[in-house]
C-alpha atoms as a PDB file:
ATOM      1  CA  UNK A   1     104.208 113.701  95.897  1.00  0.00           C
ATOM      2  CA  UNK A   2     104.446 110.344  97.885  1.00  0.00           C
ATOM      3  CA  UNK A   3     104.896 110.432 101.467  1.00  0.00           C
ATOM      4  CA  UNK A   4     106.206 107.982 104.184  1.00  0.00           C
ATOM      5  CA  UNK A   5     103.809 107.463 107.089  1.00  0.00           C
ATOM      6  CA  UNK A   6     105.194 105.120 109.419  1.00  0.00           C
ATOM      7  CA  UNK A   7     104.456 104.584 113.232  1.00  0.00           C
ATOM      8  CA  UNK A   8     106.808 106.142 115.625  1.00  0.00           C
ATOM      9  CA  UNK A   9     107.274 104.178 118.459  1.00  0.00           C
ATOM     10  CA  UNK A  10     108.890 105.827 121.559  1.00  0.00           C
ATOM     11  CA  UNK A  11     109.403 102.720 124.170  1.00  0.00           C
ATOM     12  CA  UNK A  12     112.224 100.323 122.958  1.00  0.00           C
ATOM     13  CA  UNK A  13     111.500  98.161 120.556  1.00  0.00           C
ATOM     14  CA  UNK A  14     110.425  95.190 121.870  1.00  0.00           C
ATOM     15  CA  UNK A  15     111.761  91.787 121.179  1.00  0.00           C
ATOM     16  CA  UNK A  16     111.048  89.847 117.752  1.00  0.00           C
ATOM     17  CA  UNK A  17     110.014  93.737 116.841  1.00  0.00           C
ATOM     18  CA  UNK A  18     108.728  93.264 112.932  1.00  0.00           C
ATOM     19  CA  UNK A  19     107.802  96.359 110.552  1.00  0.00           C
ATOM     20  CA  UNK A  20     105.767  95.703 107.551  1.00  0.00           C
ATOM     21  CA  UNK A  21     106.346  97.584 104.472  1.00  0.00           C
ATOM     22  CA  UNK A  22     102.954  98.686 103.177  1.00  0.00           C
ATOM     23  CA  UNK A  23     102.048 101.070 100.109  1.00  0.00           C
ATOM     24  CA  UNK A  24      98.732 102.469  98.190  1.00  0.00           C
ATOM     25  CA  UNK A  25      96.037 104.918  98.527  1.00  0.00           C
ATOM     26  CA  UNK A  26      96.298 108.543 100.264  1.00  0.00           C
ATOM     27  CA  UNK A  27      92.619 108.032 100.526  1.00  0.00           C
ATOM     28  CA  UNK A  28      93.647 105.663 103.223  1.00  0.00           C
ATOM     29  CA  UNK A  29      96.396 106.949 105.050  1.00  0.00           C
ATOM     30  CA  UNK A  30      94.369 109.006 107.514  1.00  0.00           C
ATOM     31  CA  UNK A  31      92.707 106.048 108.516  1.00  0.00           C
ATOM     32  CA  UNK A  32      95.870 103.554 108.233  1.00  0.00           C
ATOM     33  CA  UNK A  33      97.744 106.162 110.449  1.00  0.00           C
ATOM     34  CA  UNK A  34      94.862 105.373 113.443  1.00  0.00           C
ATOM     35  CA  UNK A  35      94.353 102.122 112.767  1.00  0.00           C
ATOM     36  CA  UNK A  36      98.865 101.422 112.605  1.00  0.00           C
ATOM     37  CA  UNK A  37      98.368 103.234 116.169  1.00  0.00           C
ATOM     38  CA  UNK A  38      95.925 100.962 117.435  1.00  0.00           C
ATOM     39  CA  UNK A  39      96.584  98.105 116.492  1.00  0.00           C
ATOM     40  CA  UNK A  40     100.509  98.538 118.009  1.00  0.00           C
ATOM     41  CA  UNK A  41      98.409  99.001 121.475  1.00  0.00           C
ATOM     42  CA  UNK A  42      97.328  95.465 121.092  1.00  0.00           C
ATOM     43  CA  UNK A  43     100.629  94.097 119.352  1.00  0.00           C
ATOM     44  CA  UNK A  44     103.491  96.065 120.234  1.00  0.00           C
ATOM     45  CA  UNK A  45     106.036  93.430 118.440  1.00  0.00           C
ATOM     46  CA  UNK A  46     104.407  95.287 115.191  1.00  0.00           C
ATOM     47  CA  UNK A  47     104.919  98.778 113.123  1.00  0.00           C
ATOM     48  CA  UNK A  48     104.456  99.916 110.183  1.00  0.00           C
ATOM     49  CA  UNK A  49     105.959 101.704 107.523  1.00  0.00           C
ATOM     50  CA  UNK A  50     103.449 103.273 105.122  1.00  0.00           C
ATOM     51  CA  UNK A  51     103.963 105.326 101.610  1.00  0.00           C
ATOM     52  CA  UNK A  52     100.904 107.086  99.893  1.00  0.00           C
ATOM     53  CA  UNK A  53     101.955 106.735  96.052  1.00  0.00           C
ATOM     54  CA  UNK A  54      98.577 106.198  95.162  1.00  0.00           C
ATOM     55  CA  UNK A  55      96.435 102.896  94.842  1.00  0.00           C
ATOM     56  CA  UNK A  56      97.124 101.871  91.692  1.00  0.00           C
ATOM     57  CA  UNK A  57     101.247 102.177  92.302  1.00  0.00           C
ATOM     58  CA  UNK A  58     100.611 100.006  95.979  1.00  0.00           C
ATOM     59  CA  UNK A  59      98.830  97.262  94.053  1.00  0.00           C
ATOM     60  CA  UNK A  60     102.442  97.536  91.670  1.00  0.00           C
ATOM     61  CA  UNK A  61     104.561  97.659  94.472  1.00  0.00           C
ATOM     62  CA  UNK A  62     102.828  94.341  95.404  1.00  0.00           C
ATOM     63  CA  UNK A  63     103.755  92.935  92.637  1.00  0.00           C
ATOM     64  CA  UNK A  64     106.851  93.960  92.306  1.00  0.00           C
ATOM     65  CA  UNK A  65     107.288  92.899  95.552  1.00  0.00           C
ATOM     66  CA  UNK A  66     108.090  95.963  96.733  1.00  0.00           C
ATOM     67  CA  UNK A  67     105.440  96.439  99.324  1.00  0.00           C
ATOM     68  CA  UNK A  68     103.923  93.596 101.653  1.00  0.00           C
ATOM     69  CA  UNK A  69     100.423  95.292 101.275  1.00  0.00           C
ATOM     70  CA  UNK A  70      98.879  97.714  99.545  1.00  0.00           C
ATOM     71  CA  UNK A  71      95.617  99.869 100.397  1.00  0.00           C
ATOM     72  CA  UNK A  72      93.543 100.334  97.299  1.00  0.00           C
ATOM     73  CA  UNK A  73      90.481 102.305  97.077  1.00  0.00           C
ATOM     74  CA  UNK A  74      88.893 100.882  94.123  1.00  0.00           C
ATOM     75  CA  UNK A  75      88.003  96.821  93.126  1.00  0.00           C
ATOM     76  CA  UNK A  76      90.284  94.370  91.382  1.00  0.00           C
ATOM     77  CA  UNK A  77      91.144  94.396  88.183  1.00  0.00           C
ATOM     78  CA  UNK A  78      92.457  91.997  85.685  1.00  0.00           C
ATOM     79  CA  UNK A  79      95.627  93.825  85.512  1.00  0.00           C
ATOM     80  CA  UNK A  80      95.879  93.049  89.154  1.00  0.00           C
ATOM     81  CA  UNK A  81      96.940  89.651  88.513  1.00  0.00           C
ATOM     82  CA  UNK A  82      99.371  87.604  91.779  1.00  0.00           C
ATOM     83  CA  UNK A  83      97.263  89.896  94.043  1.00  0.00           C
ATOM     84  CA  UNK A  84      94.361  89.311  96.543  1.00  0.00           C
ATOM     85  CA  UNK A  85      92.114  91.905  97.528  1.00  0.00           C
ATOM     86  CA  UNK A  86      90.566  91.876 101.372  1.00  0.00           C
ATOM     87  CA  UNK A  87      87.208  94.759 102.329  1.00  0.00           C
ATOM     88  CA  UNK A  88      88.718  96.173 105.270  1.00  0.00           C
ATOM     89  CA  UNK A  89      85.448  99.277 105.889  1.00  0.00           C
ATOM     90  CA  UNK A  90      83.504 101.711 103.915  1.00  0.00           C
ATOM     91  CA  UNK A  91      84.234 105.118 102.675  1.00  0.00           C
ATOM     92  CA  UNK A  92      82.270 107.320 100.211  1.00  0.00           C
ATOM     93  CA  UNK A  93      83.566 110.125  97.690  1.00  0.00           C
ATOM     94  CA  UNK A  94      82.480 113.139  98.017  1.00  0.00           C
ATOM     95  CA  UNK A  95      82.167 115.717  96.189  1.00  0.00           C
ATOM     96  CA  UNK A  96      83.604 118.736  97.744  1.00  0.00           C
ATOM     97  CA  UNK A  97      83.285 122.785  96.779  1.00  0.00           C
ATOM     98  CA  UNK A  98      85.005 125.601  98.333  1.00  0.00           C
ATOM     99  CA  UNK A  99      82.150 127.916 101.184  1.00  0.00           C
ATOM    100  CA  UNK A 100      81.872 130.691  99.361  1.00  0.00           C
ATOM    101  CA  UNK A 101      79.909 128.206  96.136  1.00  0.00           C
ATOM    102  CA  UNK A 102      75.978 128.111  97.240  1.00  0.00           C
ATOM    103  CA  UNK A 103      76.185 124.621  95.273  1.00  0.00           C
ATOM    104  CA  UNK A 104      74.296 122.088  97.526  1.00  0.00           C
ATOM    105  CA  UNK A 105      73.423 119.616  95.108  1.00  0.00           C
ATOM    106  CA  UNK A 106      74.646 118.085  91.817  1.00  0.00           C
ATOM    107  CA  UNK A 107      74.343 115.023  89.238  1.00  0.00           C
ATOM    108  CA  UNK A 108      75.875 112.580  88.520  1.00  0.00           C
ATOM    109  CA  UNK A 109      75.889 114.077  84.519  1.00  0.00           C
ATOM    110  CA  UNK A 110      76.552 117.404  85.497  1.00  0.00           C
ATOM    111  CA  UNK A 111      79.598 116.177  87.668  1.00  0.00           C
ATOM    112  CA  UNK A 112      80.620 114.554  84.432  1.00  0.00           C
ATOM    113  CA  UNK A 113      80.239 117.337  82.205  1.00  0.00           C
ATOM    114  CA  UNK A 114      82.148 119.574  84.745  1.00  0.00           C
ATOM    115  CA  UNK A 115      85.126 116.363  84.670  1.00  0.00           C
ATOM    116  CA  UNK A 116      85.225 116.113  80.953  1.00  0.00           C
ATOM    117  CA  UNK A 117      84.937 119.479  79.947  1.00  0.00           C
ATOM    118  CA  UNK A 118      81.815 120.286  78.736  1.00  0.00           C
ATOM    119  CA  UNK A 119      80.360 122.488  81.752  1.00  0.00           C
ATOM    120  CA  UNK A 120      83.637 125.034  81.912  1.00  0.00           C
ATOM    121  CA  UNK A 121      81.601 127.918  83.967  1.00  0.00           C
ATOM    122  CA  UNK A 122      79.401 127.375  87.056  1.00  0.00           C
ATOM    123  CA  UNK A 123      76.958 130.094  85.191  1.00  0.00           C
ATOM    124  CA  UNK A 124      76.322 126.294  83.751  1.00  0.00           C
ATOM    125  CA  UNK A 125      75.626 124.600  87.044  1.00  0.00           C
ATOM    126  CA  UNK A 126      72.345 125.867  88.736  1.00  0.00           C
ATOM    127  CA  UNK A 127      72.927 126.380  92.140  1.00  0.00           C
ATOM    128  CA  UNK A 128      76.167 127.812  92.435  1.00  0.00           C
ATOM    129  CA  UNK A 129      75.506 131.813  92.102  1.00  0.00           C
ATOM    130  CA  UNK A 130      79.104 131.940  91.054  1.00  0.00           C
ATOM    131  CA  UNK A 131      79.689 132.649  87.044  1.00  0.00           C
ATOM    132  CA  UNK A 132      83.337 132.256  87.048  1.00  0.00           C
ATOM    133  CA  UNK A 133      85.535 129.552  85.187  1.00  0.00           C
ATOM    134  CA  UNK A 134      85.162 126.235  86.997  1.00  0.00           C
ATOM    135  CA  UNK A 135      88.474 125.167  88.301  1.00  0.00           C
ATOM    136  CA  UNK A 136      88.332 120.969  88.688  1.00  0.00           C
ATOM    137  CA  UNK A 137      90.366 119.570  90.842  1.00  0.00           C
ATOM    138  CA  UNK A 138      91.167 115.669  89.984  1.00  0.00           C
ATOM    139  CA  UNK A 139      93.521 113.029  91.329  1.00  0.00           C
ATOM    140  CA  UNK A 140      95.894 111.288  88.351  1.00  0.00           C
ATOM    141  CA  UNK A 141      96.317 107.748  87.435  1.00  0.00           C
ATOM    142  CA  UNK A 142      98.345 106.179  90.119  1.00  0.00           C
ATOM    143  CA  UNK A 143      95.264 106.700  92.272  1.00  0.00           C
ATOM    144  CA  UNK A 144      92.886 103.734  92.843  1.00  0.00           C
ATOM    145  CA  UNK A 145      90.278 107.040  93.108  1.00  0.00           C
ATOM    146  CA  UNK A 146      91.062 108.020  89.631  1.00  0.00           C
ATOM    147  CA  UNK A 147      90.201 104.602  88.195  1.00  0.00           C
ATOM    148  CA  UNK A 148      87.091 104.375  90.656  1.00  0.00           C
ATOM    149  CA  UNK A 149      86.011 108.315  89.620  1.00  0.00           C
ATOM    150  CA  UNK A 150      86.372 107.454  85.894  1.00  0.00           C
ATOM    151  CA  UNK A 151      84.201 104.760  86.000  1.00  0.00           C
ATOM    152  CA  UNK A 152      81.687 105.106  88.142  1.00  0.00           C
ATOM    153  CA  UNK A 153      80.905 109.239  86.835  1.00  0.00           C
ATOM    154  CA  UNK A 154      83.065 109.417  83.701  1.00  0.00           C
ATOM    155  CA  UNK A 155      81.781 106.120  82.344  1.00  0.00           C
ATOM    156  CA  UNK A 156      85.157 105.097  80.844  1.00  0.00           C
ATOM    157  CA  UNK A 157      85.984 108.881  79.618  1.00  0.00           C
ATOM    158  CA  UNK A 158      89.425 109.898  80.576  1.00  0.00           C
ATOM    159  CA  UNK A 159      89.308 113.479  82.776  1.00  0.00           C
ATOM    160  CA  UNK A 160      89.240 116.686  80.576  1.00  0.00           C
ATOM    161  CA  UNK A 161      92.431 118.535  80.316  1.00  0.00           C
ATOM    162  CA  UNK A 162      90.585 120.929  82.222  1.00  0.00           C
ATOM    163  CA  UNK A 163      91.027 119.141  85.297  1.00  0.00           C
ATOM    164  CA  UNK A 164      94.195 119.771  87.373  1.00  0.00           C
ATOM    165  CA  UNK A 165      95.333 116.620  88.544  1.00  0.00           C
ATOM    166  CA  UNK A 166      96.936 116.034  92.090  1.00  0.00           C
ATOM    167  CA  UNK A 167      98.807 113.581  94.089  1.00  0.00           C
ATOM    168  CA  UNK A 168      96.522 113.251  96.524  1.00  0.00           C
ATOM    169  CA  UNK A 169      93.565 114.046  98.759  1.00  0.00           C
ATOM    170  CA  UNK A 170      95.445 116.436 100.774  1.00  0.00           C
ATOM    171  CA  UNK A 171      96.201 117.902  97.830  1.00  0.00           C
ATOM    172  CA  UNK A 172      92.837 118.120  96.249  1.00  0.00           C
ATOM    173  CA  UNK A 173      91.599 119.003  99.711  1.00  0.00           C
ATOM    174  CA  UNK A 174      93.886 122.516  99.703  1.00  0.00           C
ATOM    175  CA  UNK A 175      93.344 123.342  96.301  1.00  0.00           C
ATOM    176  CA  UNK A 176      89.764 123.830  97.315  1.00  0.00           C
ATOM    177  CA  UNK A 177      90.182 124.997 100.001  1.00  0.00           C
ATOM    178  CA  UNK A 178      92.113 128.164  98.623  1.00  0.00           C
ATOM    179  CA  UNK A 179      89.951 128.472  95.383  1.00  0.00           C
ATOM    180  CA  UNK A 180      86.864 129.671  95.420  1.00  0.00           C
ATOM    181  CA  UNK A 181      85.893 128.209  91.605  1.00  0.00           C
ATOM    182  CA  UNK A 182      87.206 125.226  92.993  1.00  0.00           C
ATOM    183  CA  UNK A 183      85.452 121.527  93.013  1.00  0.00           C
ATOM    184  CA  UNK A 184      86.604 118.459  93.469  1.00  0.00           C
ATOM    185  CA  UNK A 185      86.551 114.890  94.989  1.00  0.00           C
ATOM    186  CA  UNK A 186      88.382 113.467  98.008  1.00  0.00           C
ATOM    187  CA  UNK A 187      87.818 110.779 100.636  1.00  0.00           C
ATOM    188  CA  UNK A 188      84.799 111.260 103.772  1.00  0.00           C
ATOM    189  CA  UNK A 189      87.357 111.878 106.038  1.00  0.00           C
ATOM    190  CA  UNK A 190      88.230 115.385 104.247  1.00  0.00           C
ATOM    191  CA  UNK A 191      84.740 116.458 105.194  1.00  0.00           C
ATOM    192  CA  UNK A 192      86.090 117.230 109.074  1.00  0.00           C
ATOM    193  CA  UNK A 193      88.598 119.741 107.424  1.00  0.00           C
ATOM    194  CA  UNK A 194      87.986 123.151 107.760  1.00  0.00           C
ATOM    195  CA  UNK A 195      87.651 125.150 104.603  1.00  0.00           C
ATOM    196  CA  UNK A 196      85.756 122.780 102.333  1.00  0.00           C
ATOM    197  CA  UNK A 197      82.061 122.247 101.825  1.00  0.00           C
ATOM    198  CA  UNK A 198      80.477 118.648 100.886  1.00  0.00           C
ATOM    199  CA  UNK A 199      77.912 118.364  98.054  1.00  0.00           C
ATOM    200  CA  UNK A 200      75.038 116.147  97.928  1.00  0.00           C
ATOM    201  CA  UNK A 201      74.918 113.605  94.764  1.00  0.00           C
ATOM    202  CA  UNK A 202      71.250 113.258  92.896  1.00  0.00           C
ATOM    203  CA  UNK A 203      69.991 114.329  96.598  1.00  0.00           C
ATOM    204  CA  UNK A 204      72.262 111.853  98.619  1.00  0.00           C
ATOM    205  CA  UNK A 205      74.182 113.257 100.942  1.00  0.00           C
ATOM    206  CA  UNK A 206      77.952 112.010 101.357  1.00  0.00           C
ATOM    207  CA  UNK A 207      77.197 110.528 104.886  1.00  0.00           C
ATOM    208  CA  UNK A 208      77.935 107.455 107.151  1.00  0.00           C
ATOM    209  CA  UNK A 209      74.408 106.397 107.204  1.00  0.00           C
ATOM    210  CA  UNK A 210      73.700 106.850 103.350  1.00  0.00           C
ATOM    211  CA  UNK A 211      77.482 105.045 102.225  1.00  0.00           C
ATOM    212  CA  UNK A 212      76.718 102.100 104.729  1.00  0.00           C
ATOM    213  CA  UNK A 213      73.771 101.223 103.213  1.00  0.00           C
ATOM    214  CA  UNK A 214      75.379 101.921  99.663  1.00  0.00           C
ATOM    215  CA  UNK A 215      72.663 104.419  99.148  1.00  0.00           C
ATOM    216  CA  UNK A 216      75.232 107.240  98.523  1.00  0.00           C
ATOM    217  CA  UNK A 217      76.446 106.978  95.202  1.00  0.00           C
ATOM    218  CA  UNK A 218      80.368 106.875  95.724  1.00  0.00           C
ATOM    219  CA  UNK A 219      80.392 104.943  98.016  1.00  0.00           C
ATOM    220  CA  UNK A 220      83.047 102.014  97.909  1.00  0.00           C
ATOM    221  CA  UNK A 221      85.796  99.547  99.891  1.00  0.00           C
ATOM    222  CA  UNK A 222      88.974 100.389 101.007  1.00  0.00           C
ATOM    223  CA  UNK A 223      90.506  97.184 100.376  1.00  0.00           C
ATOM    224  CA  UNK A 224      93.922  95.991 101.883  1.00  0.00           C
ATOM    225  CA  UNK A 225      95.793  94.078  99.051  1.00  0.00           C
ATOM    226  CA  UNK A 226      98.225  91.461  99.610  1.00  0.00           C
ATOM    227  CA  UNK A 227     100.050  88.981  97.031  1.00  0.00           C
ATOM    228  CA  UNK A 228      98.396  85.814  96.599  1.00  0.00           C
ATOM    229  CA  UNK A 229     101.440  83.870  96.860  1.00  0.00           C
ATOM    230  CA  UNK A 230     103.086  83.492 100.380  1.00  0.00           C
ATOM    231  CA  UNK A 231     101.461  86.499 101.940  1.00  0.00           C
ATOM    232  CA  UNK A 232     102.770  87.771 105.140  1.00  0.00           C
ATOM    233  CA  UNK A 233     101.334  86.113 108.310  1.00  0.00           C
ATOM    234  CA  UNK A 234     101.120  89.433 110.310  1.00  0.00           C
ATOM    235  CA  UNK A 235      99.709  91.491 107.577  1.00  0.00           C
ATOM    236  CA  UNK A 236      96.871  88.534 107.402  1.00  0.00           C
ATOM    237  CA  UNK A 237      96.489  89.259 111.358  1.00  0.00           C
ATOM    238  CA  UNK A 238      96.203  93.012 111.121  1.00  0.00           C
ATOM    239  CA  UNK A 239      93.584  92.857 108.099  1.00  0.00           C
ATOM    240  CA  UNK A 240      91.555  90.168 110.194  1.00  0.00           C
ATOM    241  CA  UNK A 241      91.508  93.008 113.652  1.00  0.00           C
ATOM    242  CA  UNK A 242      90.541  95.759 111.265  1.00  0.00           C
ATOM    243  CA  UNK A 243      87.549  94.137 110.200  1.00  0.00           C
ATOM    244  CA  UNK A 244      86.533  92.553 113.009  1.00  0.00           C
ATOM    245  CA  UNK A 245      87.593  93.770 116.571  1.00  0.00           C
ATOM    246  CA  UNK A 246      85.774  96.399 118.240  1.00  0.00           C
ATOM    247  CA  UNK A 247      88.225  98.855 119.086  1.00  0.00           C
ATOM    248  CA  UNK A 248      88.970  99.030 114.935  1.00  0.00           C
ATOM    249  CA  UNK A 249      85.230  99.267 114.198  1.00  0.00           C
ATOM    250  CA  UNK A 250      85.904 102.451 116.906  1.00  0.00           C
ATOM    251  CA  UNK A 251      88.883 103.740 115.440  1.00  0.00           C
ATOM    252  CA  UNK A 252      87.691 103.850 112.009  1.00  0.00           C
ATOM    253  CA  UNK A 253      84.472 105.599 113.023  1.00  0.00           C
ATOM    254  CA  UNK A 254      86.097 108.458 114.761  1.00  0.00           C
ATOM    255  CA  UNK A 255      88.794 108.394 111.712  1.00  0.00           C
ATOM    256  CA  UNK A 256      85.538 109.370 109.563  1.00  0.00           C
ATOM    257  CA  UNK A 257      84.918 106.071 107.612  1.00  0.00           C
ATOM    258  CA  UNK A 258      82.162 103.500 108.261  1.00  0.00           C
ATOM    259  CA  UNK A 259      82.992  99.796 109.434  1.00  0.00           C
ATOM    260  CA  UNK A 260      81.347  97.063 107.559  1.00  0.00           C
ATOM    261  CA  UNK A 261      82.281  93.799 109.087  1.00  0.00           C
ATOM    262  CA  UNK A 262      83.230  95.257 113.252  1.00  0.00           C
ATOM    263  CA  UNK A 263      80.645  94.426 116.074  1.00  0.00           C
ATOM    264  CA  UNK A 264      79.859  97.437 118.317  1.00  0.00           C
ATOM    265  CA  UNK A 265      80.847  97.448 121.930  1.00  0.00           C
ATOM    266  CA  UNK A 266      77.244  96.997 122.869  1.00  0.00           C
ATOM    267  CA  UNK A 267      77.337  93.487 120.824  1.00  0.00           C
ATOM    268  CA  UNK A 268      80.075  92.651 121.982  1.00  0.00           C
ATOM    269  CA  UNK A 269      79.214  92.801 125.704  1.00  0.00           C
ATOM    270  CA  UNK A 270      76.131  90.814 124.595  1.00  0.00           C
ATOM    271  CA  UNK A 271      78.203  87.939 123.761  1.00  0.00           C
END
């Protein structure tokens, strides 16, 4: 289920106030919904109205030109054609299991067995000391995720029907939560949620220190996606402060993703 996320402002709006319409990943909105926030601080002429319908359906609305920008969570595509794709930070996906699974550690091929139905019991996955049907939990194909899952574990296979298939990472993130047999795979900022346990991938751990040097396996780009033709002035400004300014680089870290482009305070100072 899509949901609006748009920044409340109390104070009156000031004058020339602008929103821009934006669309795309849930992977992102926890960060977007910080980052909206902060960046209103510095421009308070801006807000933002933001609906998670997945990253694949932002980089439509975009076309369509429904939405002004999209957040995507996977890299271009041909079939994003009219579109221009901007790294705004890191994130990694990680593999999450509910606390009660001992599972500390899996592969990449047992991961895909598990995803394409080959591996149905976790009697099949060493580690686990659970024997009971494993219950996958997957996103579906409006989701830049599901596109960037598929290829980079399923290599091109389509998810098993055994995989229940969600709207989003909240929603992967409480099916786990409440399922013992549960696994699944959300965005890094679902690790700070209570209830769900993070697995390591061929012995990397789903950290900021192992995604920002790309050692992590998942790890990926949030990229803000704009149409090639005539894009928006404002959006253009707000994609330049996330990847640049300080206080984003800050935001983003405490949001639970890893800046790629931001200087640190200490740097900054320096200057």
């Amino acid at each position: 289920m899509a949901t609006a996320l748009g920044l409340l402002v109390v104070a009156p709006a000031s004058a020339g106030a602008k929103t821009l319409i934006g669309s795309g990943s849930s992977v992102a909105q926890p960060y977007l919904q910080a980052l909206f926030a902060g960046y209103h601080r510095v421009n308070p002429r801006i807000q933002f109205l933001y609906t998670a319908d997945g990253g694949n359906a932002g980089v439509k609305d975009v076309q369509a030109g429904r939405s002004q920008f999209a957040a995507q969570s996977r890299p271009p595509l041909p079939s994003d054609a009219g579109t221009t794709y901007i790294k705004l930070f890191l994130d990694g996906l990680c593999i999450y299991v509910n606390p009660q699974n001992k599972l500390t550690n899996i592969s990449i091929a047992e991961l895909s067995d598990i995803f394409t139905g080959v591996r149905t019991s976790w009697s099949q996955v060493p580690g686990s000391a659970l024997s009971t049907t494993i219950d996958a939990v997957g996103r579906d194909s409006t989701a830049g995720t599901f596109t960037f899952f598929t290829a980079a574990v399923l290599n091109g296979q389509t998810q098993g029907s055994n995989v229940n298939t969600l709207a989003s990472d909240g929603l992967v993130a409480n099916a786990i939560k409440q399922d013992p047999s549960a696994i699944g795979y959300a965005g890094l900022a679902r690790s700070k949620d209570p209830g769900l346990k993070k697995v390591s991938l061929t012995g990397v751990a789903c950290a900021p220190q192992f995604i920002k040097t790309l050692k992590y396996p998942l790890s990926r780009f949030l990229w803000l996606v704009l149409p090639t033709a005539s894009p928006d002035l404002d959006v253009q400004k707000f994609a330049d402060w996330v990847r640049t300014s300080v206080p984003a680089g800050e935001i983003i870290t405490k949001g639970g993703a890893v800046p790629a482009f931001n200087k640190t305070r200490k740097a900054h100072k320096k200057r």
